[in-house]
Every structure is written in structure tokens, then in C-alpha cells.
C-alpha atoms as a PDB file:
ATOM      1  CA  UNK A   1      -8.372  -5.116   3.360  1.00  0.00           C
ATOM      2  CA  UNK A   2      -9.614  -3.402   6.857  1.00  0.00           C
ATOM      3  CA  UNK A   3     -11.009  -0.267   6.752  1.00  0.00           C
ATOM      4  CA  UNK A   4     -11.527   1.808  10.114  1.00  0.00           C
ATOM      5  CA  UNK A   5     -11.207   5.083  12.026  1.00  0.00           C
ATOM      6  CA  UNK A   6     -10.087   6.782   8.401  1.00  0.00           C
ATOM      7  CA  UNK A   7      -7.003   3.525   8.245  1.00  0.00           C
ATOM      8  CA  UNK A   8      -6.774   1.460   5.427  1.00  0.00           C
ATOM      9  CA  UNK A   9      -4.507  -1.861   6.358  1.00  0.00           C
ATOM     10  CA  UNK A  10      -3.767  -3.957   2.881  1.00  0.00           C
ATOM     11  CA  UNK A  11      -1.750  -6.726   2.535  1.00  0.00           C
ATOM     12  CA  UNK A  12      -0.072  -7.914  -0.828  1.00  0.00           C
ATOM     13  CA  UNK A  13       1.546 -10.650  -2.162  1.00  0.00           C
ATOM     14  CA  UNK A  14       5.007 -10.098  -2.702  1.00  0.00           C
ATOM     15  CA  UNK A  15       5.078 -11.180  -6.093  1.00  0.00           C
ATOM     16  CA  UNK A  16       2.510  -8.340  -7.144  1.00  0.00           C
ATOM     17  CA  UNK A  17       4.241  -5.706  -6.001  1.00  0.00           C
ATOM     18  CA  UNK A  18       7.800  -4.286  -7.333  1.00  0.00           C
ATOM     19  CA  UNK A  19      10.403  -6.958  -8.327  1.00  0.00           C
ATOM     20  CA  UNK A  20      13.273  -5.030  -6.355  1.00  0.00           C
ATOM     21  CA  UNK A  21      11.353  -4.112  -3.310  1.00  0.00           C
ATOM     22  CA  UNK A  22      13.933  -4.935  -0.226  1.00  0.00           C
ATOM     23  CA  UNK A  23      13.250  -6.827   2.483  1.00  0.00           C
ATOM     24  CA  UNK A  24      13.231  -5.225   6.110  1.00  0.00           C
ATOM     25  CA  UNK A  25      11.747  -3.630   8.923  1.00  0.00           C
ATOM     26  CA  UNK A  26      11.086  -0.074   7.579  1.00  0.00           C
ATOM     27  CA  UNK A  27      11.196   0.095   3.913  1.00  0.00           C
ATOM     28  CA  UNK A  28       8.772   3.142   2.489  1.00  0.00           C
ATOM     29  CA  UNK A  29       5.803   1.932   0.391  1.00  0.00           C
ATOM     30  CA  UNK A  30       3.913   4.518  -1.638  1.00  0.00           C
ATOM     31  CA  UNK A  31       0.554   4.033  -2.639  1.00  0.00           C
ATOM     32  CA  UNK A  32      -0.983   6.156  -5.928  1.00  0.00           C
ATOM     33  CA  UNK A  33      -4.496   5.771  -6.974  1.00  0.00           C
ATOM     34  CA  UNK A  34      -7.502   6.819  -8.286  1.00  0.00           C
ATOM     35  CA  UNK A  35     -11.325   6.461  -6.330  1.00  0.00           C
ATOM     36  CA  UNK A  36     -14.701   7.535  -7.144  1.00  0.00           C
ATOM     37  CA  UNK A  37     -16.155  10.085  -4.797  1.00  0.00           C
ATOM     38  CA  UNK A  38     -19.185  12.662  -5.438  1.00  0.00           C
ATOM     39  CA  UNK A  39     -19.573  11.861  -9.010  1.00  0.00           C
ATOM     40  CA  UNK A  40     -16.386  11.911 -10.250  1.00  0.00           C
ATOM     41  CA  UNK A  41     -11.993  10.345  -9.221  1.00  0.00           C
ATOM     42  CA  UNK A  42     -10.571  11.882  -7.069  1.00  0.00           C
ATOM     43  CA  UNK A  43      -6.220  11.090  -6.454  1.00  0.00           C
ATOM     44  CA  UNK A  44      -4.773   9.883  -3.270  1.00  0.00           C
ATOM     45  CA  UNK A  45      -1.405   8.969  -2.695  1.00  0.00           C
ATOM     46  CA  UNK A  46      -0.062   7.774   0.576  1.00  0.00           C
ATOM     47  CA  UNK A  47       3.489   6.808   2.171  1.00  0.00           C
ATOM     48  CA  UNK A  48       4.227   4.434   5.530  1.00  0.00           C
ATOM     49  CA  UNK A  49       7.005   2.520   6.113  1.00  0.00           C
ATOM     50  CA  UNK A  50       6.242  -1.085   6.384  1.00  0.00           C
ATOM     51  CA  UNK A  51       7.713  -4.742   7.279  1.00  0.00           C
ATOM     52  CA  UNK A  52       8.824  -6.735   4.127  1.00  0.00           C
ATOM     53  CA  UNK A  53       9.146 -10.444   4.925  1.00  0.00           C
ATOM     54  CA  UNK A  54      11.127 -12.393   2.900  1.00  0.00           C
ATOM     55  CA  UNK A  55       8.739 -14.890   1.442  1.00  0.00           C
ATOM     56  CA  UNK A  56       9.814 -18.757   1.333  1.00  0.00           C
END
């Protein structure tokens, strides 16, 4: 995971995300979450569209 200029850039393995996630050059990925900030969680969700490669 990179982390810069307030971007986060993760990658996954395909077989730990959603079983029915289709391949392609802009599919929408949203990430939910919870982090710890000033003592206590704060949410964050986020949306991008992404590349899915089909894995071989």
C-alpha cells in the first residue's frame, strides 16, 4: 500500500475480494472502513473505478 499527497493506492488479490467482481477497464470499487484517529474510529468510505485483470 502507497500512501501520498492524501492518495491511498492498494492492490488486492483477486481471490480476496468479491467472488462476482467483473473483469474490465472501469468497474467501480467501493471501499468501507473503520480507522483510529484522535482517540477514537472514525468511517471512511471511498469509490474509483479501477482495472480488473483477469487473473491466470
Amino acid at each position: 500500500m502507497v500512501a501520498d499527497d492524501n492518495k491511498c493506492i492498494a492492490r488486492f488479490d483477486r481471490e480476496d475480494l468479491r467472488k462476482d467482481l467483473p473483469t474490465g477497464e472501469k468497474v467501480k470499487m467501493t471501499v468501507t472502513g473503520k480507522v483510529f484517529y484522535n482517540g477514537g474510529y472514525a468511517d471512511f468510505e471511498g469509490s474509483d473505478f479501477i482495472r480488473v485483470i483477469k487473473g491466470g
